[in-house]
PDB file of N, CA and C in Angstrom:
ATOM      1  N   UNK A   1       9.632  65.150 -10.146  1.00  0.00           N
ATOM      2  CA  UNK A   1      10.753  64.587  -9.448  1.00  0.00           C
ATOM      3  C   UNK A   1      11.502  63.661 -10.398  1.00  0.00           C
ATOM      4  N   UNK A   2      12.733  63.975 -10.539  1.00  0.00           N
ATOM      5  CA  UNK A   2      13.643  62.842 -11.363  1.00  0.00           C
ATOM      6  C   UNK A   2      13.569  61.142 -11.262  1.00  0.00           C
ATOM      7  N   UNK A   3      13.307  61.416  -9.883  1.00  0.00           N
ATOM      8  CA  UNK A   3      13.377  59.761  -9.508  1.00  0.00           C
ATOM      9  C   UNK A   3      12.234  58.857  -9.622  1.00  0.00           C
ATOM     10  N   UNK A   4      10.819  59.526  -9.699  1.00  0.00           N
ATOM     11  CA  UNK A   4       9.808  59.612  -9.664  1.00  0.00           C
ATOM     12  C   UNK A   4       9.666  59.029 -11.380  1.00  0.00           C
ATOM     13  N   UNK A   5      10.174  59.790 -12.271  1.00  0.00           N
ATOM     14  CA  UNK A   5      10.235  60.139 -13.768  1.00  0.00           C
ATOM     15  C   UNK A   5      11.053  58.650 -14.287  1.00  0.00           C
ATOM     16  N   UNK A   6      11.771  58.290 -13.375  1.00  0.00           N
ATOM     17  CA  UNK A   6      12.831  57.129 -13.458  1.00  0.00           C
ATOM     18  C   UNK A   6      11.938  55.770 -13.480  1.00  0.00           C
ATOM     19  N   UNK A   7      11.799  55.939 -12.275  1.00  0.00           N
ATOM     20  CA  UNK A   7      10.877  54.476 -11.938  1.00  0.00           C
ATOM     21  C   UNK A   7       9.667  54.595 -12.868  1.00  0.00           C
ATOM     22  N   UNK A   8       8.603  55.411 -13.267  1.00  0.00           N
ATOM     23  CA  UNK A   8       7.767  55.104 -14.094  1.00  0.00           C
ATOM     24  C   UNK A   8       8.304  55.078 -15.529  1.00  0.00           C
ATOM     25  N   UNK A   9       9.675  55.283 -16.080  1.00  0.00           N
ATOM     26  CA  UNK A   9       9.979  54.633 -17.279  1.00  0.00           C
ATOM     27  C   UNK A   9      10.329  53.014 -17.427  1.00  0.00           C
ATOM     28  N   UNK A  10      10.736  52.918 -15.678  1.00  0.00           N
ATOM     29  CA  UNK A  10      11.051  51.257 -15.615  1.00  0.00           C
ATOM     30  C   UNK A  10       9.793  50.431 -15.712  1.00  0.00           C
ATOM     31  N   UNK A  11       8.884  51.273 -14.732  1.00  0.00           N
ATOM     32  CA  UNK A  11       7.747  50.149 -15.106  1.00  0.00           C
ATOM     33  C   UNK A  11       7.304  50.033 -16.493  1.00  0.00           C
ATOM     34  N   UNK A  12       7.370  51.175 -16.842  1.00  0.00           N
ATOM     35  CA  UNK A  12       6.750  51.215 -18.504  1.00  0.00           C
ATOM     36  C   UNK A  12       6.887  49.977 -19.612  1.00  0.00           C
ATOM     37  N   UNK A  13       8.798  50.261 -19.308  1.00  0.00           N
ATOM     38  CA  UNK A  13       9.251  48.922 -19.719  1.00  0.00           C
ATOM     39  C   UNK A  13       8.548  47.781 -19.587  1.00  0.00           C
ATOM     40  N   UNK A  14       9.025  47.566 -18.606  1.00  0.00           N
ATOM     41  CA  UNK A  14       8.681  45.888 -17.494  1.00  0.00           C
ATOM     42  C   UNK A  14       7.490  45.428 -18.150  1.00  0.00           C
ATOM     43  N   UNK A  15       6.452  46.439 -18.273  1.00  0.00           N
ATOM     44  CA  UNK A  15       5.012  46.569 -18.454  1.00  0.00           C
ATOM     45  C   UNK A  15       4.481  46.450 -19.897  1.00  0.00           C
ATOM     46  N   UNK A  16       5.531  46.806 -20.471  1.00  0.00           N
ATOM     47  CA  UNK A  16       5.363  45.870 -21.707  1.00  0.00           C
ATOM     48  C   UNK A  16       5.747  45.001 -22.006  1.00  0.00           C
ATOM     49  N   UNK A  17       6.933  44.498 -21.645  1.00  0.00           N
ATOM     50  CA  UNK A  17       7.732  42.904 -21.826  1.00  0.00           C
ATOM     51  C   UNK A  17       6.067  42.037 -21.525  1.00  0.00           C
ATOM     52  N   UNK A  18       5.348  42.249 -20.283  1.00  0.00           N
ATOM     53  CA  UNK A  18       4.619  41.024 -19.931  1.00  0.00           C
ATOM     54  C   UNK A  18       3.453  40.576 -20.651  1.00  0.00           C
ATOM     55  N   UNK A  19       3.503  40.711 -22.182  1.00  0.00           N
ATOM     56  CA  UNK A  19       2.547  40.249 -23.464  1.00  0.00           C
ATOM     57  C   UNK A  19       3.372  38.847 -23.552  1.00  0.00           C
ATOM     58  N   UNK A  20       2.883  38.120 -23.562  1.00  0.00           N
ATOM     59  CA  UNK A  20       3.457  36.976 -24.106  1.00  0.00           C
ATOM     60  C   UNK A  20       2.873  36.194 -25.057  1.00  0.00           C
ATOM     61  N   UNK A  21       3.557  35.645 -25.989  1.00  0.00           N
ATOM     62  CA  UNK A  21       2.975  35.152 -27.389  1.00  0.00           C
ATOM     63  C   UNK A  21       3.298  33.918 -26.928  1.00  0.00           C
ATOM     64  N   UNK A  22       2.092  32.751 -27.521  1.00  0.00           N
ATOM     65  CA  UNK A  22       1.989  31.634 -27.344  1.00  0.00           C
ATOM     66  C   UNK A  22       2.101  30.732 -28.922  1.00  0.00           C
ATOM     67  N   UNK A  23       2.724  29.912 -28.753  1.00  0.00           N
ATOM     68  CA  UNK A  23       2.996  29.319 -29.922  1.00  0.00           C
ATOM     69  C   UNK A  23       2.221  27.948 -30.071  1.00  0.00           C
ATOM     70  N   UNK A  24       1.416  27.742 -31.297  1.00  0.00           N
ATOM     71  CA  UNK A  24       0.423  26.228 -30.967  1.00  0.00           C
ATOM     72  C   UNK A  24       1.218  25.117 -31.532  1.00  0.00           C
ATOM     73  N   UNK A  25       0.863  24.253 -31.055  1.00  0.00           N
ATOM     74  CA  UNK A  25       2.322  22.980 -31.613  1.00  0.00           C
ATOM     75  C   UNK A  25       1.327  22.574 -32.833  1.00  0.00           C
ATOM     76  N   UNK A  26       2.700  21.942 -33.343  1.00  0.00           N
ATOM     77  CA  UNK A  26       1.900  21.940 -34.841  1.00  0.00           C
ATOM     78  C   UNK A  26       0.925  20.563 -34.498  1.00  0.00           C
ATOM     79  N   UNK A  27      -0.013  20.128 -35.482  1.00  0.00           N
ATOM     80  CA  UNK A  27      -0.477  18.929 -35.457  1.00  0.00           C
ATOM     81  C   UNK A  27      -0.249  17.804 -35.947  1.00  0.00           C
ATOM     82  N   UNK A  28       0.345  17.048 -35.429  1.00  0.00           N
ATOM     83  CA  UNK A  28       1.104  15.584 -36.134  1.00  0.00           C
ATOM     84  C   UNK A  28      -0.163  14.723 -36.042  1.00  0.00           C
ATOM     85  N   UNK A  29      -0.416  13.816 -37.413  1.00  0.00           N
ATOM     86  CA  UNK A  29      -1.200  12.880 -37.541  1.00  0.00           C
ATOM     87  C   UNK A  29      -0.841  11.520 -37.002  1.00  0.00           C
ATOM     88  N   UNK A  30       0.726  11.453 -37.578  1.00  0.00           N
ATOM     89  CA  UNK A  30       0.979  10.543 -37.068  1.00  0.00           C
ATOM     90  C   UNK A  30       2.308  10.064 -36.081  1.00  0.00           C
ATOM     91  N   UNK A  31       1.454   8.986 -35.243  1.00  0.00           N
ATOM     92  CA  UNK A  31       2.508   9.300 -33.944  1.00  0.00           C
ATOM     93  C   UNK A  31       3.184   7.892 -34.018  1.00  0.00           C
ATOM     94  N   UNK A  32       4.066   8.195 -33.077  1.00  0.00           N
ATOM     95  CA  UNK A  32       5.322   6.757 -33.288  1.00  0.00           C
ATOM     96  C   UNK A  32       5.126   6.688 -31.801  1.00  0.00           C
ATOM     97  N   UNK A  33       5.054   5.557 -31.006  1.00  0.00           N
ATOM     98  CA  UNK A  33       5.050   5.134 -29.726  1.00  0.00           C
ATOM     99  C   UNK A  33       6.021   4.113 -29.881  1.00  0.00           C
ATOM    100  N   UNK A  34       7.328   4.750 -28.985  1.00  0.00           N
ATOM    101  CA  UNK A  34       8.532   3.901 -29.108  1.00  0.00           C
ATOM    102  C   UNK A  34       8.530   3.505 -27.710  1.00  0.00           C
ATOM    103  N   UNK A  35       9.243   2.565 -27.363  1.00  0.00           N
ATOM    104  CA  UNK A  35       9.279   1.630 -25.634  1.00  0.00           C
ATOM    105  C   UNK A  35      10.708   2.508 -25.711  1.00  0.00           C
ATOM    106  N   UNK A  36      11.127   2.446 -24.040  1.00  0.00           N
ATOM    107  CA  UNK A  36      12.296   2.365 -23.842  1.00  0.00           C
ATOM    108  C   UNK A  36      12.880   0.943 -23.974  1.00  0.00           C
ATOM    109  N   UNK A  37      14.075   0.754 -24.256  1.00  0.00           N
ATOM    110  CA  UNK A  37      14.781  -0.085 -23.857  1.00  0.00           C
ATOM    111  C   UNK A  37      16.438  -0.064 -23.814  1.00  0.00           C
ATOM    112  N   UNK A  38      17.065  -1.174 -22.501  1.00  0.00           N
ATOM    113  CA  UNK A  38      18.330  -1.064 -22.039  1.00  0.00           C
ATOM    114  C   UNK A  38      18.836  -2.009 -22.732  1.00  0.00           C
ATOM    115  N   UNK A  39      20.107  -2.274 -23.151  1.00  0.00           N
ATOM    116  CA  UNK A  39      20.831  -3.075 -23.607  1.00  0.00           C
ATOM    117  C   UNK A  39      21.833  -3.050 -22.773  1.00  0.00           C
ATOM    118  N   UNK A  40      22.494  -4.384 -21.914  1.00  0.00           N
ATOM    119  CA  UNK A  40      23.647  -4.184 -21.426  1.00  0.00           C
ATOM    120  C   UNK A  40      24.779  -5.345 -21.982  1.00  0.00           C
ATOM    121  N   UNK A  41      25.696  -4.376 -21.706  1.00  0.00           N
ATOM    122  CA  UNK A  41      26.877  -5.496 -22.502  1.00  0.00           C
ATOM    123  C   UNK A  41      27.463  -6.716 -21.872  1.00  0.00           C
ATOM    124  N   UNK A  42      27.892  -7.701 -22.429  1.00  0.00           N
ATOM    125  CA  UNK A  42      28.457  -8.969 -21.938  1.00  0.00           C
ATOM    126  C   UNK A  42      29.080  -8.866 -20.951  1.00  0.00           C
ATOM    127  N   UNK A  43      29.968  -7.566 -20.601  1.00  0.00           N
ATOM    128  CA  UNK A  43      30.868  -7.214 -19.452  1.00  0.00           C
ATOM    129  C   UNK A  43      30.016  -6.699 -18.575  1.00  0.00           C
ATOM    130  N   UNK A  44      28.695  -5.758 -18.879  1.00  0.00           N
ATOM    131  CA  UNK A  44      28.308  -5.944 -17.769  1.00  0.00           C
ATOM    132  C   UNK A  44      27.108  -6.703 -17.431  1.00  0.00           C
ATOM    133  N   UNK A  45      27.021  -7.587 -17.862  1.00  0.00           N
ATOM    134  CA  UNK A  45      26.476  -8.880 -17.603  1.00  0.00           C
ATOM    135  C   UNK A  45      27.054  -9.810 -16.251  1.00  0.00           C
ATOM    136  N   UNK A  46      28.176  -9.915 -17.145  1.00  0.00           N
ATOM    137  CA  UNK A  46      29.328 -10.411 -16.191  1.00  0.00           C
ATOM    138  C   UNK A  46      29.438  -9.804 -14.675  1.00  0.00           C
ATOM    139  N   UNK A  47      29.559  -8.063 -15.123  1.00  0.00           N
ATOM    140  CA  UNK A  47      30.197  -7.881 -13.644  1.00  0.00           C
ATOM    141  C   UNK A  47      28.854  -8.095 -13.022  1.00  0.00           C
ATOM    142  N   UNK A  48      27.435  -7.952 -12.861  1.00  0.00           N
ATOM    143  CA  UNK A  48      26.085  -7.751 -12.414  1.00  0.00           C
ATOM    144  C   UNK A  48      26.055  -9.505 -11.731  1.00  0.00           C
ATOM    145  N   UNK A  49      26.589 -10.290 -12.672  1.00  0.00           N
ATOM    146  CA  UNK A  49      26.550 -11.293 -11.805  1.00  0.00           C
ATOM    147  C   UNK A  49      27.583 -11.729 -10.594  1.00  0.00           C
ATOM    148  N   UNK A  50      28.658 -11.413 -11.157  1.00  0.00           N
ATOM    149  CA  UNK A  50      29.928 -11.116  -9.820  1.00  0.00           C
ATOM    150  C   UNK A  50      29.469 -10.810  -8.750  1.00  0.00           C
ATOM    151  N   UNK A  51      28.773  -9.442  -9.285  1.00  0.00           N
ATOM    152  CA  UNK A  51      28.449  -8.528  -7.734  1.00  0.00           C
ATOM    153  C   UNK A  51      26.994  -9.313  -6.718  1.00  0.00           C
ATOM    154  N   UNK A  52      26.176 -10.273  -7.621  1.00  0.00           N
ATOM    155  CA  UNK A  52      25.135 -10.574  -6.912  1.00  0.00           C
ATOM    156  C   UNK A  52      25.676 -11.943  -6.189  1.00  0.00           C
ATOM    157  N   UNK A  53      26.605 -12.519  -6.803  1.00  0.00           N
ATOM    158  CA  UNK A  53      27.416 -13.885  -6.032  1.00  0.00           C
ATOM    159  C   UNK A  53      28.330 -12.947  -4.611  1.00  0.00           C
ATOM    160  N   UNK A  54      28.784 -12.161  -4.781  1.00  0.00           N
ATOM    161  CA  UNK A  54      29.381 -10.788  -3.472  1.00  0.00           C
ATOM    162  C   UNK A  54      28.283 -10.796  -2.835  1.00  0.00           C
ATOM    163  N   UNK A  55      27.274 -10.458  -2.990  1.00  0.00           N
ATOM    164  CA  UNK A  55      26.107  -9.904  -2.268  1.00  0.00           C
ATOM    165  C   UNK A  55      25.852 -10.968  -1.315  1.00  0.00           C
ATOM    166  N   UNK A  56      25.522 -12.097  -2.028  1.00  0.00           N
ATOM    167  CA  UNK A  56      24.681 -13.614  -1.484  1.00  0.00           C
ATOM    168  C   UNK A  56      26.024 -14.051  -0.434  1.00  0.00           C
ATOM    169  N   UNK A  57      27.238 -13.909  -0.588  1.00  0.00           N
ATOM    170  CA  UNK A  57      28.547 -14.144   0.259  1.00  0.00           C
ATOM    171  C   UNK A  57      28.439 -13.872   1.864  1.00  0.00           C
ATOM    172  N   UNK A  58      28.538 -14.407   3.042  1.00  0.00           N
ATOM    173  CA  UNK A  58      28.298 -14.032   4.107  1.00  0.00           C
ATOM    174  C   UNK A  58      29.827 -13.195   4.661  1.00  0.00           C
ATOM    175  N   UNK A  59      29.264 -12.361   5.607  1.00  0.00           N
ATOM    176  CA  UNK A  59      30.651 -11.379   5.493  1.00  0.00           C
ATOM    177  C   UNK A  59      31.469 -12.072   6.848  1.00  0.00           C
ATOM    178  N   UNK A  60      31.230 -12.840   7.313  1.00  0.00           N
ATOM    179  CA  UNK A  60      31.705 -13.661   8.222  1.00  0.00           C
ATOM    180  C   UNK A  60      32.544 -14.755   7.430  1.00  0.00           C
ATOM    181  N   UNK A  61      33.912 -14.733   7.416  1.00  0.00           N
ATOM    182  CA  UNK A  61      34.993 -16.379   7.380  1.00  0.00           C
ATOM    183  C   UNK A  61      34.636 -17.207   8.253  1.00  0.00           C
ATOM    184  N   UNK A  62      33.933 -18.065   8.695  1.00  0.00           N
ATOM    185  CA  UNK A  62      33.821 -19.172   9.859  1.00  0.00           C
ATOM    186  C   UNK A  62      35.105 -19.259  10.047  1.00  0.00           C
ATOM    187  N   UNK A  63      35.730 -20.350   8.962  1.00  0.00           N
ATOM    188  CA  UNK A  63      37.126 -20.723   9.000  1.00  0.00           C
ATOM    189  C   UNK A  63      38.100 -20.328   9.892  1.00  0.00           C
ATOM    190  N   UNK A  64      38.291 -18.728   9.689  1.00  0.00           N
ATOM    191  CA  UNK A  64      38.954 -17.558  10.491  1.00  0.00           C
ATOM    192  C   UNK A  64      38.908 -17.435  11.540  1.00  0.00           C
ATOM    193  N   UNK A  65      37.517 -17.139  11.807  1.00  0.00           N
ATOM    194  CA  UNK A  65      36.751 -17.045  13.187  1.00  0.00           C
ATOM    195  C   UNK A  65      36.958 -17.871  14.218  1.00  0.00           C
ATOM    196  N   UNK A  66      36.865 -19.319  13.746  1.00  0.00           N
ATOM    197  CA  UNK A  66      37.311 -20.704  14.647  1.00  0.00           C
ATOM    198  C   UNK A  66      38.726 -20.456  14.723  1.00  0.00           C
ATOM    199  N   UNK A  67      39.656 -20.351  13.343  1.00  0.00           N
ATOM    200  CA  UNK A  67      40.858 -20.620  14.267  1.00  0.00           C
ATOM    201  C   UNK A  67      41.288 -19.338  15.173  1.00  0.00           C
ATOM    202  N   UNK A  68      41.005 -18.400  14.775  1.00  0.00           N
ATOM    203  CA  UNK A  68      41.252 -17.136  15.956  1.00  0.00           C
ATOM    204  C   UNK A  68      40.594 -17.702  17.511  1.00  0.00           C
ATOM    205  N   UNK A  69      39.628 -17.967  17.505  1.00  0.00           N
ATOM    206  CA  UNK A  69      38.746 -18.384  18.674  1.00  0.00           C
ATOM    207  C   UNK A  69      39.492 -19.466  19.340  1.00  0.00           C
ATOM    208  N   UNK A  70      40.187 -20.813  18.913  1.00  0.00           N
ATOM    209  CA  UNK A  70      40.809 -21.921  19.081  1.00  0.00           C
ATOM    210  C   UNK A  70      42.237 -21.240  20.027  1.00  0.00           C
ATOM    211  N   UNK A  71      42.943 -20.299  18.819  1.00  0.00           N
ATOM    212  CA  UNK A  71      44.278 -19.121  19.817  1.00  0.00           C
ATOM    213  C   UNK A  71      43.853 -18.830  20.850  1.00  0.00           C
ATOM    214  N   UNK A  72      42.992 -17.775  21.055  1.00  0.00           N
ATOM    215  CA  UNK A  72      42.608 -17.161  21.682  1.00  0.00           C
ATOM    216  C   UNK A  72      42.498 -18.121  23.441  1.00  0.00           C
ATOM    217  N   UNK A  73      41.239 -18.768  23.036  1.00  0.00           N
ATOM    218  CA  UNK A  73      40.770 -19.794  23.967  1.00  0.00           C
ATOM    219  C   UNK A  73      42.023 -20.524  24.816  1.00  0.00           C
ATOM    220  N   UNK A  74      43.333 -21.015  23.540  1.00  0.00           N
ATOM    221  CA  UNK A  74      44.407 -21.407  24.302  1.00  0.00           C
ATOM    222  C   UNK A  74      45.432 -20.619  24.531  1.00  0.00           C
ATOM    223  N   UNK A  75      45.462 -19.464  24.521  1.00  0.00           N
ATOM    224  CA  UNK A  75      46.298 -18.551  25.043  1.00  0.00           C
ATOM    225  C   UNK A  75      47.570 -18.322  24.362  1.00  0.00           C
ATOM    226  N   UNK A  76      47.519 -18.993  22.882  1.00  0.00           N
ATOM    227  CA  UNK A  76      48.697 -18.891  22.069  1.00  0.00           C
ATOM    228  C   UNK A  76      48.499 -17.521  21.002  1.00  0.00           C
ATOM    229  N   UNK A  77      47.266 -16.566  20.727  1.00  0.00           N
ATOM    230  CA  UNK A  77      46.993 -15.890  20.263  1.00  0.00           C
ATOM    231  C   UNK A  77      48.144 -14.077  20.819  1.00  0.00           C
ATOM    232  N   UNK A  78      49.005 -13.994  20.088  1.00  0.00           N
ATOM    233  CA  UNK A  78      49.716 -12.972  20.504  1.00  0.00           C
ATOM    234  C   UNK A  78      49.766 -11.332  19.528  1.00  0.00           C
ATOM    235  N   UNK A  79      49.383 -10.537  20.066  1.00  0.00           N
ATOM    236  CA  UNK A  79      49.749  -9.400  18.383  1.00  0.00           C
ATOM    237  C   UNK A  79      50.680  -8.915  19.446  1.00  0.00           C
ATOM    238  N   UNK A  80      51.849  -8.284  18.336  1.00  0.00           N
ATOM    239  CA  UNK A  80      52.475  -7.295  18.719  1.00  0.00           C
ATOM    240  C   UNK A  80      51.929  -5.662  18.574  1.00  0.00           C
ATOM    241  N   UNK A  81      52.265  -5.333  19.772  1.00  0.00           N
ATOM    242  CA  UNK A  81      51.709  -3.771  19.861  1.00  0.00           C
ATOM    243  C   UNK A  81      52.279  -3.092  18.962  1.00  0.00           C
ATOM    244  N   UNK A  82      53.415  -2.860  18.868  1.00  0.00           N
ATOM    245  CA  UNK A  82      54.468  -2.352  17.976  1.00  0.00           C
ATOM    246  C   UNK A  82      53.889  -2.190  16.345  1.00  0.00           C
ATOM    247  N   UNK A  83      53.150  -3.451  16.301  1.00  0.00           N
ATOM    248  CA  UNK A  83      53.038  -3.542  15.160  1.00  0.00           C
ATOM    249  C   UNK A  83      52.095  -3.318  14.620  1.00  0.00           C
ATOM    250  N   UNK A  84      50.919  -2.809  15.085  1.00  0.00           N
ATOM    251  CA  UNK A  84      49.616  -2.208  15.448  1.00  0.00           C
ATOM    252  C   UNK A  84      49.589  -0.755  15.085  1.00  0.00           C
ATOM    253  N   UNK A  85      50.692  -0.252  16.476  1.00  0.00           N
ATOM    254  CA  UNK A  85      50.675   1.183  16.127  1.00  0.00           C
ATOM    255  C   UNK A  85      51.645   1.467  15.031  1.00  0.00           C
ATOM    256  N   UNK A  86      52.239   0.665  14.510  1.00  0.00           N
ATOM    257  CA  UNK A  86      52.681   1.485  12.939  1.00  0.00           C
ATOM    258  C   UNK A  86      51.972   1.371  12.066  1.00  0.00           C
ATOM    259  N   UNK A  87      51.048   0.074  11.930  1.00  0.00           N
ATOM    260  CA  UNK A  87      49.772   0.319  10.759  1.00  0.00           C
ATOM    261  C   UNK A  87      48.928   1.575  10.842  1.00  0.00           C
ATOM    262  N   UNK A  88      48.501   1.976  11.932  1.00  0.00           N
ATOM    263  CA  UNK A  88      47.499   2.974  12.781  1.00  0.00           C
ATOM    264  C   UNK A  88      48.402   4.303  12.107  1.00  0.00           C
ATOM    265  N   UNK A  89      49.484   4.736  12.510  1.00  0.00           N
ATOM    266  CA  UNK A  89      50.161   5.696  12.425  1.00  0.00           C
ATOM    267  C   UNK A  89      50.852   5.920  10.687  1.00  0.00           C
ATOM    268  N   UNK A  90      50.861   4.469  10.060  1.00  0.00           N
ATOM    269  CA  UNK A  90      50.764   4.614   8.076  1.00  0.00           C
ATOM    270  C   UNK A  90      49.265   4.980   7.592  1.00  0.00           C
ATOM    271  N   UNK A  91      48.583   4.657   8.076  1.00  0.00           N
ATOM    272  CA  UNK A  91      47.328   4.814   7.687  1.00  0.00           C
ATOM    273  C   UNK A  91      46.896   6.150   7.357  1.00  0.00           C
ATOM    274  N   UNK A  92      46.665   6.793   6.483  1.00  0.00           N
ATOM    275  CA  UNK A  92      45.716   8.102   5.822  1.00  0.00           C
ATOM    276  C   UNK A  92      44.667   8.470   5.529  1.00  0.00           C
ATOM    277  N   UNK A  93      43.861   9.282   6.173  1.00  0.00           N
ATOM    278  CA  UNK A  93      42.979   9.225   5.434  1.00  0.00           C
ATOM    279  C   UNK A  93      42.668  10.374   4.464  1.00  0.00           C
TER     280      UNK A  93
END
């Protein structure tokens, strides 16, 4: 059968590719044991401390908070709607 004749030339193939030669690493006497190490630059020195003074920052303004609360409480606190929905409606995402 042709097809028969086909497939056992493929395996034939296949069937020899799967010898595989192993290669021994050579033998080094002598070895170097290096550390890692990071070096970072003055800038980012800098920014690493920026960002940990951000971090430690509470995400609350008191300041804000009271005087909004103070409006509010006395009834002088006003937004315009108008002006709301055009931020809402510029907005993209």
């Amino acid at each position: 059968m042709i097809i028969n004749n086909n497939i056992q030339s493929v395996l034939k193939t296949y069937g020899d590719n799967k010898t595989v030669k192993t290669v021994k690493p050579e033998n080094k006497t002598t070895s170097i044991s290096k550390q890692d190490e990071v070096v970072l630059s003055s800038q980012a020195q800098s920014f690493s401390q920026v960002l940990q003074k951000a971090k430690n920052m509470s995400d609350v303004r008191a300041d804000k908070v009271e005087a909004l609360s103070t409006q509010v409480d006395s009834g002088a606190y006003y937004i315009d709607s108008t002006d709301i929905a055009g931020k809402i409606l510029s907005t993209r995402y």
